[in-house]
Protein backbone atom coordinates (compact mmCIF):
# COMPACT_ATOMS: atom_id res chain seq x y z
CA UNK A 1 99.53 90.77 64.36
CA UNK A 2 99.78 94.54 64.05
CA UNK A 3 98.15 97.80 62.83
CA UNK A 4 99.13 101.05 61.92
CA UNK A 5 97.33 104.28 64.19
CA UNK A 6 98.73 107.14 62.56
CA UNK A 7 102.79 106.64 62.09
CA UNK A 8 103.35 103.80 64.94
CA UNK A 9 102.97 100.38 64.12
CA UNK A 10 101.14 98.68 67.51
CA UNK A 11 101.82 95.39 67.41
CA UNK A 12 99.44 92.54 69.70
CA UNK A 13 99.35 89.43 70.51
CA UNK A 14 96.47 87.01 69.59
CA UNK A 15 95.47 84.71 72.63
CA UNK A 16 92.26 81.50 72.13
CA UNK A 17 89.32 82.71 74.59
CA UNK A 18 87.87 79.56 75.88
CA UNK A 19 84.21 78.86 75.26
CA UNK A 20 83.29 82.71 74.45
CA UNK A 21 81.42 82.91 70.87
CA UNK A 22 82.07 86.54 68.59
CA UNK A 23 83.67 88.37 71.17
CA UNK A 24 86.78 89.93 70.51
CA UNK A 25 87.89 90.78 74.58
CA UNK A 26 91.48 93.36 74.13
CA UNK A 27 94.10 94.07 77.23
CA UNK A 28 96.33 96.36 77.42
CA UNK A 29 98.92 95.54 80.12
CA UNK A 30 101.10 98.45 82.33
CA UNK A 31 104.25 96.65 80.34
CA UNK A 32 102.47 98.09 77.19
CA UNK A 33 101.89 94.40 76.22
CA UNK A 34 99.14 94.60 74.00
CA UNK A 35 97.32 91.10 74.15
CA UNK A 36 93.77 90.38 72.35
CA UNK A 37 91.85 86.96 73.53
CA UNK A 38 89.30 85.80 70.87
CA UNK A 39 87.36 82.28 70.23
CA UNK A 40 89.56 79.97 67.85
CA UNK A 41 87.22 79.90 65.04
CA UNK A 42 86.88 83.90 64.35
CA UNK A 43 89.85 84.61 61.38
CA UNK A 44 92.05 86.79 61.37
CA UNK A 45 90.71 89.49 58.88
CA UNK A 46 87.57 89.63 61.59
CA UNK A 47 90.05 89.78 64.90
CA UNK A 48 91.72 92.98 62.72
CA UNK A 49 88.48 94.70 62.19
CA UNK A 50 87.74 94.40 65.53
CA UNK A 51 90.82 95.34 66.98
CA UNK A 52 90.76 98.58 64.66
CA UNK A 53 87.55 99.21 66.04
CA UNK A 54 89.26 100.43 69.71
CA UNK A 55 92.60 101.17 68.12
CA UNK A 56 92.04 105.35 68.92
CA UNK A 57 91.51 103.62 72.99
CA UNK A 58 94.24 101.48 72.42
CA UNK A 59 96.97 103.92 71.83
CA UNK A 60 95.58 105.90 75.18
CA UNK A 61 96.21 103.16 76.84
CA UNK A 62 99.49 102.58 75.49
CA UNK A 63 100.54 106.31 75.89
CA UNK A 64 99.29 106.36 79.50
CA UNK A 65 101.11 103.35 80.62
CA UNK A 66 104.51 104.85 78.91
CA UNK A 67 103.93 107.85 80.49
CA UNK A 68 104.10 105.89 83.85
CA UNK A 69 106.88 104.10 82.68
CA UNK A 70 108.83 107.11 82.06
CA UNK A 71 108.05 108.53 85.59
CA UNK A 72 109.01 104.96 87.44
CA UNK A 73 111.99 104.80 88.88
CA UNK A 74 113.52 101.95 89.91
CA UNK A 75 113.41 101.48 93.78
CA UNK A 76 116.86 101.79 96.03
CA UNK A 77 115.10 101.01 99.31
CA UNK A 78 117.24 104.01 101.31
CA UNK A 79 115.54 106.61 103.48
CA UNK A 80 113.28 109.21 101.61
CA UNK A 81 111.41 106.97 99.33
CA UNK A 82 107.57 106.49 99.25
CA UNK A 83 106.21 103.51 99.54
CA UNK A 84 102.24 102.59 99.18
CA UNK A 85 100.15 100.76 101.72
CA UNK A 86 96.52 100.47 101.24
CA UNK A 87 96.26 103.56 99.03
CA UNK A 88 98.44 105.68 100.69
CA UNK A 89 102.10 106.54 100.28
CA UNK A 90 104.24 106.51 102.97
CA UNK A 91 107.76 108.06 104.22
CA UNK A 92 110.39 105.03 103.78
CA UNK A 93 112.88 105.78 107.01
CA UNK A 94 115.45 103.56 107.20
CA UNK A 95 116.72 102.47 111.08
CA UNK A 96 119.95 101.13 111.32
CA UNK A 97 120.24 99.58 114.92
CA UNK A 98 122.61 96.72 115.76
CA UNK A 99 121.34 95.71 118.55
CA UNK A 100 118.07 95.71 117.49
CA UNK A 101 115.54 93.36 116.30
CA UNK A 102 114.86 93.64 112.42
CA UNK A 103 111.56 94.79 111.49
CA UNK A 104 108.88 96.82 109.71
CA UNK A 105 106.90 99.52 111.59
CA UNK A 106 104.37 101.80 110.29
CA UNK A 107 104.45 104.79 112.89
CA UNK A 108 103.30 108.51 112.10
CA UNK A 109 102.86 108.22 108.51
CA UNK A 110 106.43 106.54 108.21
CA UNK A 111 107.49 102.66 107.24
CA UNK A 112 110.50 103.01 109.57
CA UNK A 113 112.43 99.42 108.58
CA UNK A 114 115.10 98.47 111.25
CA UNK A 115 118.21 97.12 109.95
CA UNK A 116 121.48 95.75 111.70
CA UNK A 117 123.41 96.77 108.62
CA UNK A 118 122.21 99.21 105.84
CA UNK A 119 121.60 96.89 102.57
CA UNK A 120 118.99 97.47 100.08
CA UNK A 121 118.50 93.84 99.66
CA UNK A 122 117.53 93.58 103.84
CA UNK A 123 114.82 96.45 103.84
CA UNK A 124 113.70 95.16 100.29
CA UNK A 125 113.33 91.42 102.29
CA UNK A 126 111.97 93.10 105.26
CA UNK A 127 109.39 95.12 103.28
CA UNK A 128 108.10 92.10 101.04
CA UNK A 129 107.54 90.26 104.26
CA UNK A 130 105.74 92.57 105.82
CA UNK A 131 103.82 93.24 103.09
CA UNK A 132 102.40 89.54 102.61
CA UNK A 133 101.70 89.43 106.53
CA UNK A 134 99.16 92.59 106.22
CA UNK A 135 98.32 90.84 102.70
CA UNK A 136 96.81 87.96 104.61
CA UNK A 137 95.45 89.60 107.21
CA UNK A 138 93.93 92.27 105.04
CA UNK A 139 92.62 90.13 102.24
CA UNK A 140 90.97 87.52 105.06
CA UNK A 141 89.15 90.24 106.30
CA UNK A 142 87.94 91.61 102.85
CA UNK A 143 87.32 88.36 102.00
CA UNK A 144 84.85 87.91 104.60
CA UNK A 145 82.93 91.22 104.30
CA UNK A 146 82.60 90.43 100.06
CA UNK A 147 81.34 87.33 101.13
CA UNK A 148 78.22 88.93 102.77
CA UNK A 149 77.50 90.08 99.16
CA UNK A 150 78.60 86.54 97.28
CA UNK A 151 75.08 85.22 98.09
CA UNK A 152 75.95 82.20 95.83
CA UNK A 153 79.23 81.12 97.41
CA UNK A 154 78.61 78.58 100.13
CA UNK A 155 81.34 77.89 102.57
CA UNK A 156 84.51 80.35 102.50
CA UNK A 157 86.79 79.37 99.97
CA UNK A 158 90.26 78.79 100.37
CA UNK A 159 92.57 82.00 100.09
CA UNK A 160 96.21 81.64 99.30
CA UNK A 161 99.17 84.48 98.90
CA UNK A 162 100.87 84.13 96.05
CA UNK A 163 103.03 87.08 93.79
CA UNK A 164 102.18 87.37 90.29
CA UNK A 165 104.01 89.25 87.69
CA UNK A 166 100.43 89.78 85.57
CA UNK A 167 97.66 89.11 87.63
CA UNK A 168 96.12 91.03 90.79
CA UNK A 169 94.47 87.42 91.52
CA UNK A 170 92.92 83.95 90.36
CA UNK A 171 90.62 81.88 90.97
CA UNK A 172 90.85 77.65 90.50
CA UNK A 173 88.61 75.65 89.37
CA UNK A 174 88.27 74.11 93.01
CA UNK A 175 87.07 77.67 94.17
CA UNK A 176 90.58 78.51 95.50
CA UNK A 177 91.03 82.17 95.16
CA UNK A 178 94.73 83.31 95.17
CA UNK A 179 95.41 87.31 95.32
CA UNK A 180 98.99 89.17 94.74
CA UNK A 181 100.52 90.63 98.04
CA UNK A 182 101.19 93.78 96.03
CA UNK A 183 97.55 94.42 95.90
CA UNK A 184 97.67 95.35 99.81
CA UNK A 185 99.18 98.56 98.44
CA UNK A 186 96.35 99.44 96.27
CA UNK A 187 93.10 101.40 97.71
CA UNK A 188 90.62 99.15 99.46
CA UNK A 189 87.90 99.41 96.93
CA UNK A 190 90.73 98.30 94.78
CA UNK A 191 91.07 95.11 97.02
CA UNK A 192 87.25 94.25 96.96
CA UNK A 193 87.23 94.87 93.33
CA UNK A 194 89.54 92.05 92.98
CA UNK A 195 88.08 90.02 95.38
CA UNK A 196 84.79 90.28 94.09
CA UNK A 197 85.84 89.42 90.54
CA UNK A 198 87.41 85.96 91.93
CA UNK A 199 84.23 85.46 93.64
CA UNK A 200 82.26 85.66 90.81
CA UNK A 201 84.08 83.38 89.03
CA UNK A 202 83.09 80.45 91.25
CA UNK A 203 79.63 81.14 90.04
CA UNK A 204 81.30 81.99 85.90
CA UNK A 205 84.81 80.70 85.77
CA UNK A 206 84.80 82.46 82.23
CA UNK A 207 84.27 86.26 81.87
CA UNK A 208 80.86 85.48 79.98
CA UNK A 209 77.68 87.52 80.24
CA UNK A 210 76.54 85.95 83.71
CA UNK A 211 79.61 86.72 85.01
CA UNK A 212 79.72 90.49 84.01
CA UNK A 213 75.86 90.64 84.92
CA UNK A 214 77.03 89.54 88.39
CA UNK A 215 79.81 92.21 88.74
CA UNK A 216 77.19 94.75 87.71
CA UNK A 217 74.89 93.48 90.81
CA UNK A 218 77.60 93.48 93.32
CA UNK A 219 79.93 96.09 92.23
CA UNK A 220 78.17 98.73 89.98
CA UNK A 221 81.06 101.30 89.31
CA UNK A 222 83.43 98.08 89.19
CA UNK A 223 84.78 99.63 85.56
CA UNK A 224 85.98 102.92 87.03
CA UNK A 225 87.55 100.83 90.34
CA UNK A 226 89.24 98.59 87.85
CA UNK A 227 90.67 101.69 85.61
CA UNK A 228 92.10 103.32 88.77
CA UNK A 229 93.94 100.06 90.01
CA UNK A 230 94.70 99.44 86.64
CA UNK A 231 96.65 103.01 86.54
CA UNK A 232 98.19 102.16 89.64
CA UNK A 233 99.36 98.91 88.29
CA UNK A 234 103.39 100.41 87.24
CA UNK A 235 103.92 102.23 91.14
CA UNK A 236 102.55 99.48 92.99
CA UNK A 237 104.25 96.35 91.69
CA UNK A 238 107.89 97.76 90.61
């Protein structure tokens, strides 16, 4: 389905939303994916309307996320680069050393990567590891201190590492939350945003009302956190 806004054409995808009733729920993704989620029985003409209704928002969106796009470059993993780590960028310096062990550092406000031979595949291995070792230790802890605030979880829930191409995390049925080793990068109200959300979906495993009126009690400003990671999305995951 499509629309006009001006001279573009912005074209979306239309996506069943399980067991919500008149709401029209629209995403638009740092790929400029465009994707709209509403219950199976609304038609089409009413999906339009409502779409319409946010299209002025819509192309924001869209032109912010280009304009990220535009400024992305893909990354060569040599010395000089920045790299992100809990909200912060950081000096890429790469080490080549022979004799010495491989490895990730981050010393002085520099991720100095030791190599035995200079290939941007082995710092790009050694940096995804690392990253998903101070993912688990960084979530676990997070986890824990949201949990203080999850007064209706019982028991920790399982937590599992996992990269996503579209999602910063999930949450299963079971109560098994799953979070995106890229989100280690983000800020760490970022994280708890995140980790919050999957929380509350063991209590709402849909994004109903009781599940937004439980993000407002735990996380009032959760909106703005979500915005900010969401305008991060493009620099973090590339």
């Amino acid at each position: 389905m499509s629309f006009l806004y001006g001279d573009e054409r912005i074209a979306f995808e239309r996506v069943k939303r399980p067991l919500a009733k008149g709401k029209v729920l629209i995403k638009v993704h740092p790929d400029c994916r465009v994707v709209v989620s509403a219950p199976e029985e609304a038609d089409s003409e009413a999906v339009l309307a409502a779409v319409k209704k946010r299209r002025r928002w819509i192309y924001r969106q869209l032109r912010e996320f280009r304009k990220q796009l535009e400024r992305t470059r893909p990354r060569q993993y040599i010395s000089g680069e920045s790299h992100y780590y809990l909200g912060k960028q950081y000096l890429l310096k790469v080490i080549e050393a022979p004799e010495q062990v491989q490895g990730v550092k981050l010393l002085r406000g520099k991720l100095e990567v030791s190599v035995r031979s200079k290939t941007p595949e082995k710092v790009k291995a050694l940096l995804t590891e690392w990253y998903k070792l101070r993912a688990k230790e960084i979530f676990s802890k997070r986890l824990d201190a949201m949990l203080e605030q999850a007064l209706w979880v019982t028991g920790r829930p399982p937590l599992r590492i996992l990269t996503m191409k579209t999602q910063w995390g999930s949450c299963s049925p079971k109560g098994r939350i799953t979070l995106n080793p890229h989100l280690v990068k983000a800020p760490r109200e970022c994280i708890d945003y995140v980790i919050l959300h999957e929380l509350c979906h063991i209590a709402e495993h849909n994004h109903s009302e009781r599940f937004y009126r439980l993000m407002n009690q735990v996380m009032p400003k959760w909106e703005k956190i979500k915005a900010r990671l969401d305008g991060m999305a493009m620099v973090l995951v590339q």
